[in-house]
Protein backbone atom coordinates (compact mmCIF):
# COMPACT_ATOMS: atom_id res chain seq x y z
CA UNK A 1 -84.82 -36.17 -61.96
CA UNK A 2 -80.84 -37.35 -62.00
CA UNK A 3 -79.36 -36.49 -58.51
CA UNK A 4 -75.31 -35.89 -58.59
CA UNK A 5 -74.98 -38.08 -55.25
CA UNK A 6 -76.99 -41.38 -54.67
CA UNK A 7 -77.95 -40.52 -50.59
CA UNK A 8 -77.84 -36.85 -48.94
CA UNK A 9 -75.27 -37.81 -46.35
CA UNK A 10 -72.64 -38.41 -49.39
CA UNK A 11 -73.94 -34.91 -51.03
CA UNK A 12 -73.41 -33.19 -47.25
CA UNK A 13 -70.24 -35.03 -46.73
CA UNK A 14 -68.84 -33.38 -50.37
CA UNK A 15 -70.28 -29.61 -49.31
CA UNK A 16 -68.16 -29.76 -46.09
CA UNK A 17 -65.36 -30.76 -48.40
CA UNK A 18 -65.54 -28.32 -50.71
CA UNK A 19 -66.03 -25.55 -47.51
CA UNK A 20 -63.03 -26.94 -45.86
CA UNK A 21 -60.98 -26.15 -49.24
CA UNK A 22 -62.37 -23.14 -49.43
CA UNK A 23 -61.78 -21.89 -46.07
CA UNK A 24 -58.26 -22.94 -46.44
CA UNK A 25 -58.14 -20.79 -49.66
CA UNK A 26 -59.14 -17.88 -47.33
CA UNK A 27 -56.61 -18.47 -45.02
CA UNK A 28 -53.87 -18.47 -47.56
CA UNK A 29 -55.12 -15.71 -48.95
CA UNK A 30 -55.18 -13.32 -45.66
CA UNK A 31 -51.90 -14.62 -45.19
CA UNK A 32 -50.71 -13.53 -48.59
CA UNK A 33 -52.27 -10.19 -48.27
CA UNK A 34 -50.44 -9.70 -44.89
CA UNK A 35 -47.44 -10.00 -46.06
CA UNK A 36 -47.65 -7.64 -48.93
CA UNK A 37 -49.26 -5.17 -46.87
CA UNK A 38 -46.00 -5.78 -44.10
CA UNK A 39 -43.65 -5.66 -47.67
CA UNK A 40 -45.58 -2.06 -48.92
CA UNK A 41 -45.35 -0.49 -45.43
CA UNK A 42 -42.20 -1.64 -44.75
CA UNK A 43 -41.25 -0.68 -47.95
CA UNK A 44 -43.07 2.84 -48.66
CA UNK A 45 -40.98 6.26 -48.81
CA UNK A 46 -42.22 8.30 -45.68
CA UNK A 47 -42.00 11.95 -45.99
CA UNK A 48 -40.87 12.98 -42.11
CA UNK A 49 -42.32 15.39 -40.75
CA UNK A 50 -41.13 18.43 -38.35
CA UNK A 51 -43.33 19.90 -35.67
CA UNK A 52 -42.52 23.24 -33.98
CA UNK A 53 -43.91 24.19 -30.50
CA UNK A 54 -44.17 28.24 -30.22
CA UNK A 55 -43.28 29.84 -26.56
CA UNK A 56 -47.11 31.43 -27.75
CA UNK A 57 -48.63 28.61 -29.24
CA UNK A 58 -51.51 31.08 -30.44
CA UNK A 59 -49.09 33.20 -32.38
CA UNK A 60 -46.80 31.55 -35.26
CA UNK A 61 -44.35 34.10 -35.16
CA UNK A 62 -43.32 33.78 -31.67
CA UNK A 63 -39.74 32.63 -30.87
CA UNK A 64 -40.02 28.12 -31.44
CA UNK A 65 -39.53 26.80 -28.03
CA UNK A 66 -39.29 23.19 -29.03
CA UNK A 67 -38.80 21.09 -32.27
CA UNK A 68 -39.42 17.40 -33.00
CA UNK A 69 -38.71 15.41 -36.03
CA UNK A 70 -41.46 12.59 -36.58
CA UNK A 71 -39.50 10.39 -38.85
CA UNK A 72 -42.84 7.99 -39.63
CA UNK A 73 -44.56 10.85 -41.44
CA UNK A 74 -47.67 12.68 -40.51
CA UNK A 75 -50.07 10.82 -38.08
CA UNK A 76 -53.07 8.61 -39.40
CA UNK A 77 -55.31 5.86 -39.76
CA UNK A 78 -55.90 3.13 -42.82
CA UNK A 79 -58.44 0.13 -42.71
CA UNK A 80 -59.69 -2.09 -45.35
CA UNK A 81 -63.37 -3.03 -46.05
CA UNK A 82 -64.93 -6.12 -47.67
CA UNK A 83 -68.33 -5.93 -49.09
CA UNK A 84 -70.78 -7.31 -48.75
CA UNK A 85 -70.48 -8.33 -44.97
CA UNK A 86 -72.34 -11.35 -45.70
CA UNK A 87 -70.08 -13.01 -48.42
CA UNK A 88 -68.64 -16.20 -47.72
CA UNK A 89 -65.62 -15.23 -47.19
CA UNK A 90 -66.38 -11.79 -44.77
CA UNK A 91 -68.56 -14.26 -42.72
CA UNK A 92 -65.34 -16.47 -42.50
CA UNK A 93 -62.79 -13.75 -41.65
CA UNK A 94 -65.49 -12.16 -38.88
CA UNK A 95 -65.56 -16.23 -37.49
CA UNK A 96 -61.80 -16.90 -37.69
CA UNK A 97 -59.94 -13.90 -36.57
CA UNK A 98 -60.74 -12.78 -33.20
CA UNK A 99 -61.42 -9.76 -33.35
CA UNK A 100 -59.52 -7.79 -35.84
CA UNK A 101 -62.48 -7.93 -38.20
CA UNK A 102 -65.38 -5.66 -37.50
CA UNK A 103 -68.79 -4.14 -38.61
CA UNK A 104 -68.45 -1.29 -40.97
CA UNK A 105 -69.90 1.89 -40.08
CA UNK A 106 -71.28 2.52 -43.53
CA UNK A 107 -71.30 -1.37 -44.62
CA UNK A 108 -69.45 -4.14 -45.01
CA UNK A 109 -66.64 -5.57 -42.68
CA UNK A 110 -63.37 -3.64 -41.99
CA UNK A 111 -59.92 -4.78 -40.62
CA UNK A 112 -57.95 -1.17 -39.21
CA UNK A 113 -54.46 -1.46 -40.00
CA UNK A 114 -52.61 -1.61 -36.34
CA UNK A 115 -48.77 -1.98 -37.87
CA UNK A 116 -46.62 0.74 -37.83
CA UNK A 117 -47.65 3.06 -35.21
CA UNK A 118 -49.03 5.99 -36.21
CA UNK A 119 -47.11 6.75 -39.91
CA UNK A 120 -50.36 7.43 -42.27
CA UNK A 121 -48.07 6.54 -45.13
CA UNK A 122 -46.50 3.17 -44.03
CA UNK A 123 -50.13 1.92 -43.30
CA UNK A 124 -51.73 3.47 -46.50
CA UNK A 125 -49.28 1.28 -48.36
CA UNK A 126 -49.51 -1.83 -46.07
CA UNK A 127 -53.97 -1.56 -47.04
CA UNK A 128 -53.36 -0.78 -50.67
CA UNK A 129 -51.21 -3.75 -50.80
CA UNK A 130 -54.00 -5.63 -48.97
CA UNK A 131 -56.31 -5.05 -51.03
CA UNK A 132 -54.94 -5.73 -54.35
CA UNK A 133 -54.62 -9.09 -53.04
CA UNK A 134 -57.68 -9.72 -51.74
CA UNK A 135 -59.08 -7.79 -55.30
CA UNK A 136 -56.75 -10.45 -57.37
CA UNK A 137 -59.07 -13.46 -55.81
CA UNK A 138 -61.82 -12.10 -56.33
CA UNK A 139 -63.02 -10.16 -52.96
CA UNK A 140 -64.51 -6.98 -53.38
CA UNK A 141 -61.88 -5.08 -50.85
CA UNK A 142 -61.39 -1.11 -50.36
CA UNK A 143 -58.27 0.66 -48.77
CA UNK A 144 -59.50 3.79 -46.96
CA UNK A 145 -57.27 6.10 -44.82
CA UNK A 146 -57.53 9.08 -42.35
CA UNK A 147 -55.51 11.98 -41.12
CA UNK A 148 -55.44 12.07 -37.46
């Protein structure tokens, strides 16, 4: 047998190397998809929205008492999942950022989107984004989104 390193504390030594680079890669890469999400959502054409109180809120033809104008959109939720949970680099992101990653409920990892108050639109862009970047090196990444 041929052996790539001549004692195990050299081959050790070069696995915690290549981790380190790795890890860094990670890093850069939740960076980058950050800021394409914050570009998207930042970026994305919101449809406002208008909601009407009725003086009988059980009948919609009563007189409209009050109106507001919700000028992020209609009101939602957006989170991204990596699967599997136990890929390098889910492990990693679970480790190295607090706690914005989390167990999903049906598998994998997920990271809710928290920019952008409660505009459904801006944050389905910012995930989309997200994910496409995380997709582009190689991370098996899914944008999901909810209407509250």
């Amino acid at each position: 047998m041929t052996y790539q390193y001549a004692t195990l504390r050299e081959k050790i030594a070069a696995e915690k190397a290549e981790r380190a680079v790795r890890y860094e890669q990670f890093a850069e890469w939740l960076k980058e998809a950050h800021s394409a999400g914050m570009v998207a959502g930042i970026g994305a054409e919101v449809e406002p929205m208008v909601v009407q109180q009725h003086m009988n809120m059980l009948d919609d033809a009563s007189p409209v008492a009050k109106s507001y104008f919700v000028e992020g959109g209609v009101c939602g939720f957006a989170w991204i999942t990596v699967r599997p949970a136990n890929s390098s680099f889910a492990l990693w992101a679970k480790k190295n950022s607090g706690d914005r990653w989390s167990k999903d409920y049906y598998g994998g990892l997920s990271l809710h989107v928290h920019e952008f108050g409660q505009s459904m639109q801006r944050k389905q862009a910012y995930a989309h984004a997200y994910v496409d970047v995380l997709c582009g090196h190689g991370i098996k990444a899914y944008a999901h989104s909810r209407m509250d």
